[in-house]
Protein backbone atom coordinates (compact mmCIF):
# COMPACT_ATOMS: atom_id res chain seq x y z
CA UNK A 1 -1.61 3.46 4.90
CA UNK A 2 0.50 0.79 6.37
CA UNK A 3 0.45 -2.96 6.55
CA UNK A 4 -0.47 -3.30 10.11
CA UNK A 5 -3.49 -0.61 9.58
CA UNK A 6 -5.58 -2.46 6.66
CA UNK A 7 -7.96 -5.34 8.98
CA UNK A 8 -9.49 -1.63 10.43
CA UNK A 9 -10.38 -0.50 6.93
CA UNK A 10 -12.07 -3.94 4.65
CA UNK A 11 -13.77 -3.43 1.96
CA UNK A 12 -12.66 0.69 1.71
CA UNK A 13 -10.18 1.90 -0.56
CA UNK A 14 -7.39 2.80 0.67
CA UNK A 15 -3.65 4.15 -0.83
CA UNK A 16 -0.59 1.67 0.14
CA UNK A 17 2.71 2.51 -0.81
CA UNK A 18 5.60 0.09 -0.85
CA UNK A 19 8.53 -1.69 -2.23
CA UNK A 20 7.70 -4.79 -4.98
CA UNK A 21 9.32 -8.04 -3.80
CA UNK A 22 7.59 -10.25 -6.03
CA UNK A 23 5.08 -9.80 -9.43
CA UNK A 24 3.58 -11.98 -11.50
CA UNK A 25 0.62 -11.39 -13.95
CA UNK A 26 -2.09 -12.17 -11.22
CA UNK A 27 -0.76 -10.39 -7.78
CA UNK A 28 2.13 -8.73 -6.50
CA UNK A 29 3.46 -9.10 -3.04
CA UNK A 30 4.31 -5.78 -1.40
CA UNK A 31 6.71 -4.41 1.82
CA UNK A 32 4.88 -1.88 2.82
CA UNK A 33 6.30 1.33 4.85
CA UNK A 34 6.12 -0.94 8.15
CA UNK A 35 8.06 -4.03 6.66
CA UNK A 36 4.80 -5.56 6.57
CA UNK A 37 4.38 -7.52 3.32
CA UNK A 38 0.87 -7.50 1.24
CA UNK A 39 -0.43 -9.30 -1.35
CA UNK A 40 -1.99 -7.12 -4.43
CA UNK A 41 -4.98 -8.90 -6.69
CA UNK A 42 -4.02 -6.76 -10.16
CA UNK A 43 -7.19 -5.38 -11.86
CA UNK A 44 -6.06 -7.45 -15.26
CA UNK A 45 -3.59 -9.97 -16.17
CA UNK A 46 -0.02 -8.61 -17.64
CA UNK A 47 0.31 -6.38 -15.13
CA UNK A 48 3.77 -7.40 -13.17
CA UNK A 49 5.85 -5.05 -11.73
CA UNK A 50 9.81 -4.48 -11.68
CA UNK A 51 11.05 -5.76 -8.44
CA UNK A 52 12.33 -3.75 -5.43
CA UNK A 53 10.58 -0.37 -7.76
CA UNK A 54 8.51 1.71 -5.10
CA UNK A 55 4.59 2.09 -6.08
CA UNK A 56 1.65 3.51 -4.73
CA UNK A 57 -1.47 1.22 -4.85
CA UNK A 58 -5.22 2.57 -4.94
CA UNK A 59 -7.43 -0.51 -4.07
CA UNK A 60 -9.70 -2.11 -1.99
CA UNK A 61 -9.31 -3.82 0.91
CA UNK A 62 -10.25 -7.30 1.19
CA UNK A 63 -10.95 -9.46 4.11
CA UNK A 64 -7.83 -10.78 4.28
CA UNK A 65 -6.15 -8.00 4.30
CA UNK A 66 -4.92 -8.19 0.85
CA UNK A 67 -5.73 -5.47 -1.70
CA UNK A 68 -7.71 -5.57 -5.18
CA UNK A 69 -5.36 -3.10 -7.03
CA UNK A 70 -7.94 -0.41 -8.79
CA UNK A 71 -4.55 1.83 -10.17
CA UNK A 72 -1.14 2.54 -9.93
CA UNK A 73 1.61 5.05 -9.74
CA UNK A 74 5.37 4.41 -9.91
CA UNK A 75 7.32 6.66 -7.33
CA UNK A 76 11.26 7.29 -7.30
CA UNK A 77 13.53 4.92 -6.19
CA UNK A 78 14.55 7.57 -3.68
CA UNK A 79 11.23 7.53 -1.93
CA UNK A 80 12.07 7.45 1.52
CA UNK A 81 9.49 4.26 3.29
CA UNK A 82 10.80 5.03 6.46
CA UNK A 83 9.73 8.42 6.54
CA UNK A 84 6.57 7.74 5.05
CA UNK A 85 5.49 5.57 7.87
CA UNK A 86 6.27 7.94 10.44
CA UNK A 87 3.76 10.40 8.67
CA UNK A 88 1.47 7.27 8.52
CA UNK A 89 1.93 6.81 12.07
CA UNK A 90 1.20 10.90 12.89
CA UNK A 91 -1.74 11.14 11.06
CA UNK A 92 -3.78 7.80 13.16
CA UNK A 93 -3.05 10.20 16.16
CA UNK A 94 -6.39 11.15 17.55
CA UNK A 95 -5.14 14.79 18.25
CA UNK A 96 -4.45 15.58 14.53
CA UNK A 97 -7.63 14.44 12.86
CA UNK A 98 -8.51 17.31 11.26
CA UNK A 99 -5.12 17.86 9.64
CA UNK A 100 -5.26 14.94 8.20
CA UNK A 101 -8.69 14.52 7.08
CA UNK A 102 -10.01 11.68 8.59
């Protein structure tokens, strides 16, 4: 999932992966894989994040587009976001559905 894909998918969860440019104890804001940023509503408080570490976000869309965090998994700092968006970008193609589950 990318930034510019969440409006299609409110209130389903959904898995964003990004870059942290700001935490707190409340939200985090995110750069997603499309240089799109999102805000994150964190399930409890204490839950800040070390900035510019790459994460993967399970949550639910809101309305807004922003996402109600439901967990979280640190990835390597290595994690390549521009790659990962152009697999985002292959798998909303009509033509490969089934491999990717849709």
């Amino acid at each position: 999932m990318n930034g510019r894909l969440l409006p299609k998918y409110v209130n389903r969860q959904v898995s964003l992966v990004g870059r942290v440019l700001n935490s707190n104890d409340m939200s985090t804001i995110l750069e997603a894989s499309d240089q799109q940023q999102v805000q994150i509503y964190h399930r409890n408080g204490n839950m800040s994040l070390p900035q510019q570490s790459i994460v993967e976000i399970i949550g639910q869309v809101n309305p807004d587009a922003s996402i109600k965090e439901i967990s979280r998994t640190a990835f390597s700092d290595n994690f390549n976001l521009s790659t990962y968006d152009e697999v985002i970008k292959l798998s909303q193609r009509p033509e490969l559905e089934l491999v990717f589950g849709r």
